[in-house]
C-alpha atoms as a PDB file:
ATOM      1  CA  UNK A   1       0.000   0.000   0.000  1.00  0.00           C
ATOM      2  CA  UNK A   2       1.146   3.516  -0.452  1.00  0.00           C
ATOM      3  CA  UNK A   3       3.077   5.345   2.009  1.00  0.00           C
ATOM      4  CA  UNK A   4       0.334   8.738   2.386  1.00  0.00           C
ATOM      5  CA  UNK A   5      -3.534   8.757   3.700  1.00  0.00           C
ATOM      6  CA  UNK A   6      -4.097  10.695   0.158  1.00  0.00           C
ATOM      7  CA  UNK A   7      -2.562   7.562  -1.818  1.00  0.00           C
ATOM      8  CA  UNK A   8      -3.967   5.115   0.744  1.00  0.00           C
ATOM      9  CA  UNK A   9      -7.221   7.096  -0.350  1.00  0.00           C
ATOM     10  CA  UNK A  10      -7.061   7.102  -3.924  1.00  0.00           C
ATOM     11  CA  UNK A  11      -5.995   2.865  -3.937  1.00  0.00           C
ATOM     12  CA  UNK A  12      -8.769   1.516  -2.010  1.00  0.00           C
ATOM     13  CA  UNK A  13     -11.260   3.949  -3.604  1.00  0.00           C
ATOM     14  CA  UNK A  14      -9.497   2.405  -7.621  1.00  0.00           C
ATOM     15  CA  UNK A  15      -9.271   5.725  -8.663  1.00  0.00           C
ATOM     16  CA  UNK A  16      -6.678   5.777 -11.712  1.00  0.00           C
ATOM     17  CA  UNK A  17      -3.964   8.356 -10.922  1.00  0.00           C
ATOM     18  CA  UNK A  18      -0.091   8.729 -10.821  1.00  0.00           C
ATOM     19  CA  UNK A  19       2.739   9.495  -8.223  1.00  0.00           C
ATOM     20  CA  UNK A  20       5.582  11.858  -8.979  1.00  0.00           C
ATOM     21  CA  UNK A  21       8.547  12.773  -7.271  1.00  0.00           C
ATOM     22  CA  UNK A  22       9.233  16.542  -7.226  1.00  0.00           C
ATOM     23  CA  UNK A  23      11.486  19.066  -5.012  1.00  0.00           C
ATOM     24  CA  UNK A  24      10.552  19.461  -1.730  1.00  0.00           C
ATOM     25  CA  UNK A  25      12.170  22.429  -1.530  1.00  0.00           C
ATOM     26  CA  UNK A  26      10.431  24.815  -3.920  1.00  0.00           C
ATOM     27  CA  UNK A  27      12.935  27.849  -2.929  1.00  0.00           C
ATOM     28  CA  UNK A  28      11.221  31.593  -3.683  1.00  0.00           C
ATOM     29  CA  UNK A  29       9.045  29.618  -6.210  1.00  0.00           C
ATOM     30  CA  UNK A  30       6.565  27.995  -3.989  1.00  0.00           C
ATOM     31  CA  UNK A  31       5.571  24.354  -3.937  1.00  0.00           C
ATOM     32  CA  UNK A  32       3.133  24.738  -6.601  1.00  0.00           C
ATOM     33  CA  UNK A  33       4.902  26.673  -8.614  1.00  0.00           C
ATOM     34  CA  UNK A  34       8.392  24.621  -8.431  1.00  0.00           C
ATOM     35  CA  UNK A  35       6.167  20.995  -9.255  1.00  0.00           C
ATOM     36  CA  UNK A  36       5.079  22.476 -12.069  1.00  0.00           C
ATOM     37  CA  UNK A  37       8.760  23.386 -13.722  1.00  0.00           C
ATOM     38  CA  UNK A  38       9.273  19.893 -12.404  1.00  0.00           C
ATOM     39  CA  UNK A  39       7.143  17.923 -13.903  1.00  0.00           C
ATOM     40  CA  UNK A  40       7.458  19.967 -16.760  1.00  0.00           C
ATOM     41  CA  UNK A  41       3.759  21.240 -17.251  1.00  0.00           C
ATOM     42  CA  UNK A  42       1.805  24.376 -17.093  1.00  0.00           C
ATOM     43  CA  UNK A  43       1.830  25.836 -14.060  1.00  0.00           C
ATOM     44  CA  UNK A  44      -2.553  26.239 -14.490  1.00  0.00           C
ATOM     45  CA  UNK A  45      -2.784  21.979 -14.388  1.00  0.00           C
ATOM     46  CA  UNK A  46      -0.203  22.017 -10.838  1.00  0.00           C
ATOM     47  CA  UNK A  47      -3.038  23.044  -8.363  1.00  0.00           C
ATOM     48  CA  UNK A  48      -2.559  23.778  -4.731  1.00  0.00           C
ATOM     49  CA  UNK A  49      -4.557  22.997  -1.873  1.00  0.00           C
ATOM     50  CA  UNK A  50      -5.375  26.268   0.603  1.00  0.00           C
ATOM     51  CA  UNK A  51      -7.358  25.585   3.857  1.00  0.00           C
ATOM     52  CA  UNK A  52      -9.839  28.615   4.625  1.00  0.00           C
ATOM     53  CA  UNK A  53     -12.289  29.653   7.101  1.00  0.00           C
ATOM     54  CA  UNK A  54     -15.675  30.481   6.286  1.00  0.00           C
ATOM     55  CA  UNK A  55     -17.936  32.113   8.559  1.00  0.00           C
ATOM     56  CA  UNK A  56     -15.232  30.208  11.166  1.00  0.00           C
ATOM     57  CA  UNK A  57     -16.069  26.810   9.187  1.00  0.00           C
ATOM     58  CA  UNK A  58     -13.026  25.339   7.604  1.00  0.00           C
ATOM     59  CA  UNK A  59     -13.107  24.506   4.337  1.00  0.00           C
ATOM     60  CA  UNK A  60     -10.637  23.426   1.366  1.00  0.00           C
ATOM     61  CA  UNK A  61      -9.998  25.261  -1.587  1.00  0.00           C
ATOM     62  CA  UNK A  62      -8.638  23.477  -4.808  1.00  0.00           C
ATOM     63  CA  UNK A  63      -6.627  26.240  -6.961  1.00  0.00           C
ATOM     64  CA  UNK A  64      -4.372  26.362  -9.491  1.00  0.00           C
ATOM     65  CA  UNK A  65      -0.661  27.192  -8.886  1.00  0.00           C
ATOM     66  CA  UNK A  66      -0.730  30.122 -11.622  1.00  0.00           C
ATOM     67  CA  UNK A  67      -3.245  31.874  -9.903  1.00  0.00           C
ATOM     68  CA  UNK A  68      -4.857  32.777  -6.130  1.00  0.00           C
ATOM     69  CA  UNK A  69      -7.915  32.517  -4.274  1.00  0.00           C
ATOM     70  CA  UNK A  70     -10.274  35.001  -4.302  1.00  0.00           C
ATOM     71  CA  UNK A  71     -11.194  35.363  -0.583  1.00  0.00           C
ATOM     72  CA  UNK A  72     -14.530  36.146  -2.161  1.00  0.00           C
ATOM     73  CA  UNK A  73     -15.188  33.346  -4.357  1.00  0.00           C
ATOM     74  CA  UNK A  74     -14.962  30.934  -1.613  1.00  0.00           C
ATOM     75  CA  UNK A  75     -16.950  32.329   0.670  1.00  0.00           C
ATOM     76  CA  UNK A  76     -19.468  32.571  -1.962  1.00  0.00           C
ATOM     77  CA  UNK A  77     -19.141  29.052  -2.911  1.00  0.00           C
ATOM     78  CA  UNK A  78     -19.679  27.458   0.645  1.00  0.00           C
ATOM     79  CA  UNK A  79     -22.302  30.108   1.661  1.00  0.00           C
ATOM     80  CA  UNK A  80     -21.050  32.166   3.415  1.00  0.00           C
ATOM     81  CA  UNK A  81     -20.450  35.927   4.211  1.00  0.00           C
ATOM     82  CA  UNK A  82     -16.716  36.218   5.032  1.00  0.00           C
ATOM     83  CA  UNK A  83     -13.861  34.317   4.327  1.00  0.00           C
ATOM     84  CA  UNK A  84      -9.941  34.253   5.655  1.00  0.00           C
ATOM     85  CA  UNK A  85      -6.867  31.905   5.067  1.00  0.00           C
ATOM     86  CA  UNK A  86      -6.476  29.309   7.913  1.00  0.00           C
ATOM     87  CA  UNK A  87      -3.647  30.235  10.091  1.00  0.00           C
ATOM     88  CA  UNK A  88      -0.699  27.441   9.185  1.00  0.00           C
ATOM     89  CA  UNK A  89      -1.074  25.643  12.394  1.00  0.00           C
ATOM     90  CA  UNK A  90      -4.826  24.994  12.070  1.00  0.00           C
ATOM     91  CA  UNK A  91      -4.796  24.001   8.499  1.00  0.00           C
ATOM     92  CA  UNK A  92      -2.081  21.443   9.806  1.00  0.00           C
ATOM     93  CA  UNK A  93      -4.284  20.296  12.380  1.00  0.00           C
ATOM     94  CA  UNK A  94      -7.396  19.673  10.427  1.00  0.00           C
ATOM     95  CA  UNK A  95      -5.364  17.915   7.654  1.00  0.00           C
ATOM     96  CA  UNK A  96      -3.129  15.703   9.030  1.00  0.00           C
ATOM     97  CA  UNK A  97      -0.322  17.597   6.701  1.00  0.00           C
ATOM     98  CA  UNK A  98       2.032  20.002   6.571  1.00  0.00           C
ATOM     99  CA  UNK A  99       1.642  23.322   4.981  1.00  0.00           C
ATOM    100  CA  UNK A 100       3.369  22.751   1.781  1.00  0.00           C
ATOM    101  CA  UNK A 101       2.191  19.100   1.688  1.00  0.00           C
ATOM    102  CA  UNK A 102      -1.653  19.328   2.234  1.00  0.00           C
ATOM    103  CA  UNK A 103      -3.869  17.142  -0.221  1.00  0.00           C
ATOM    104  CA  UNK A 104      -7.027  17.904  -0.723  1.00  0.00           C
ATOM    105  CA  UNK A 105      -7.465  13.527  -0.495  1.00  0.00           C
ATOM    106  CA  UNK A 106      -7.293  11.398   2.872  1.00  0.00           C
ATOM    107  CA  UNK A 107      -7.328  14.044   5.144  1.00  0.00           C
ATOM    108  CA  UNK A 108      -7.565  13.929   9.005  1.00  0.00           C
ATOM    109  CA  UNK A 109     -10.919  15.672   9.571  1.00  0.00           C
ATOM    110  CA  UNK A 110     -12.938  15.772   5.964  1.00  0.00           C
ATOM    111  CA  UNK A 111     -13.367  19.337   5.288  1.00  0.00           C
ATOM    112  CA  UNK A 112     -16.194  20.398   2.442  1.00  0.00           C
ATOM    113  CA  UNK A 113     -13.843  20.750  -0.670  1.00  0.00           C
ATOM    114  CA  UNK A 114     -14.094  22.855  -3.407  1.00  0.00           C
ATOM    115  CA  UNK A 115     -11.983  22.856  -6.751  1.00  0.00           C
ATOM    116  CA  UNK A 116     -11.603  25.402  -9.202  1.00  0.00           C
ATOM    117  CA  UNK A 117     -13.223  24.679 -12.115  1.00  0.00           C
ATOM    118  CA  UNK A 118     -10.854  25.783 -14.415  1.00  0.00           C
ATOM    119  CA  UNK A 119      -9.584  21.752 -13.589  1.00  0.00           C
ATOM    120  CA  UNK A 120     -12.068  20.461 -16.157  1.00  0.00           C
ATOM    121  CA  UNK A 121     -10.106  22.152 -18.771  1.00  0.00           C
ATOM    122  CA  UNK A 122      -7.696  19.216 -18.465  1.00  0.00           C
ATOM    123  CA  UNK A 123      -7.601  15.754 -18.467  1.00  0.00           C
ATOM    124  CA  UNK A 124      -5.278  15.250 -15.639  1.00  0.00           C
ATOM    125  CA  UNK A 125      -4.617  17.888 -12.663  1.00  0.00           C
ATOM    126  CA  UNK A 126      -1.729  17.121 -10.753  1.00  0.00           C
ATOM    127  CA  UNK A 127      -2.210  17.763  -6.636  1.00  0.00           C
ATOM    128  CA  UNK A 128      -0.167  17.265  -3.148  1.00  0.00           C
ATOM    129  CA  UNK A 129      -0.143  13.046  -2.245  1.00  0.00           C
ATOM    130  CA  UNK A 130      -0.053  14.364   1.276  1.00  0.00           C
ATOM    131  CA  UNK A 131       3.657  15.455   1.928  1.00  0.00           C
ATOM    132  CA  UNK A 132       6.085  17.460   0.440  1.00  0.00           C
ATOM    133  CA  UNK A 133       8.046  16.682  -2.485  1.00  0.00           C
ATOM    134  CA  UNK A 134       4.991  14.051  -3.723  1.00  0.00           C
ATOM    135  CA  UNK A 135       1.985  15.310  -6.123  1.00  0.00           C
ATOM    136  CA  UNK A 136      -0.322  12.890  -7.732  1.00  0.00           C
ATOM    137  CA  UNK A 137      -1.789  13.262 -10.894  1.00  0.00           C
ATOM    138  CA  UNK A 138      -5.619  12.316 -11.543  1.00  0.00           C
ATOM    139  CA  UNK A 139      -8.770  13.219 -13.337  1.00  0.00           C
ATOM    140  CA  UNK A 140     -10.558  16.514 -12.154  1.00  0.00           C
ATOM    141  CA  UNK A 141     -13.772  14.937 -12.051  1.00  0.00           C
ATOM    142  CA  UNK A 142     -12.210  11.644 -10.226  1.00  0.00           C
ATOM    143  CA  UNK A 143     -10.565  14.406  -7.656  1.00  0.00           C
ATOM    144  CA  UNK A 144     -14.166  16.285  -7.027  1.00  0.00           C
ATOM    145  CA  UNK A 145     -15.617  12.796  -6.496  1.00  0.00           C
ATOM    146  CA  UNK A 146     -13.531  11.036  -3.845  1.00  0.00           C
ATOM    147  CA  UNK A 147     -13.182  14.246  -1.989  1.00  0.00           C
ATOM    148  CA  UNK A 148     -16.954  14.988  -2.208  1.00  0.00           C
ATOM    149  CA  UNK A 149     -16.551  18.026  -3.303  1.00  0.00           C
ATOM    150  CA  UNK A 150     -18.159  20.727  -6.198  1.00  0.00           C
ATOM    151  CA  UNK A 151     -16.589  23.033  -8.581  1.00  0.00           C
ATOM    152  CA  UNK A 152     -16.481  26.530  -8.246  1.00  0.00           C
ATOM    153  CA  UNK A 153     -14.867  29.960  -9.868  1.00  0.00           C
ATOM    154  CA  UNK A 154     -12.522  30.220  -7.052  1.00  0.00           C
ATOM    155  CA  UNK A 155      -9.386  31.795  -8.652  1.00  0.00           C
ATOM    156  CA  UNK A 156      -8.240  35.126  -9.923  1.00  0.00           C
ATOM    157  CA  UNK A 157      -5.010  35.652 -11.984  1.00  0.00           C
ATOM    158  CA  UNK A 158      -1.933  36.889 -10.275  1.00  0.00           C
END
């Protein structure tokens, strides 16, 4: 079996994905950013997983690594009024990961997951396997159904 929750996850559930090695030091680039040049694709399939607190709920929120969430968007999508990033520590908590390594898959306390649903534009979107330096690639729609989740216009262009 594989060696993260998020893997662990994906196997038992059959979902057809892939594991890749990347740095887990991303530098000034971020760890988005620096799996993309990586693994050698555009940094709008490489999404990153950002823990935020609606209305004091946590949720996750599924973005790609070329842009950033809109604060706005999210809070929108899960109904709410006001949204702000998780501090580090919490997001840590509620995943089971560390910042840097947090999959939206297998995750400690199941948060209500939304991905940005500029995913469907590919066939494969390539996320955190639940620790640094380890992304897993796997359908969008294969991603929104094992975590539960919805899509949502989440992003805005940096």
């Amino acid at each position: 079996m594989a060696g993260t929750q998020a893997l662990r996850v994906l196997q038992s559930a059959g979902v057809a994905h892939t594991v890749h090695e990347i740095p887990s030091e991303p530098g000034d680039l971020g760890y988005a950013r620096a799996a993309a040049l990586a693994l050698g694709v555009e940094e709008a399939r490489v999404f990153k997983t950002l823990v935020a607190l609606v209305d004091d709920e946590a949720v996750v929120a599924v973005v790609p690594s070329s842009g950033q969430l809109s604060l706005k968007a999210i809070a929108e999508a899960a109904g709410g009024k006001r949204a702000e990033m998780a501090p580090p520590a919490l997001a840590e908590r509620l995943t089971g990961c560390v910042v840097g390594g947090i999959s939206p898959l297998g995750q400690k306390k199941p948060l209500r997951t939304f991905v940005d649903e500029s995913a469907i534009l590919f066939e494969t979107v390539f996320v955190s396997a639940g620790r640094r330096g380890l992304d897993v690639s796997l359908a969008p729609d294969d991603l929104v159904a094992i975590t539960g989740g919805e899509y949502a216009d989440l992003a805005v262009e940096r």
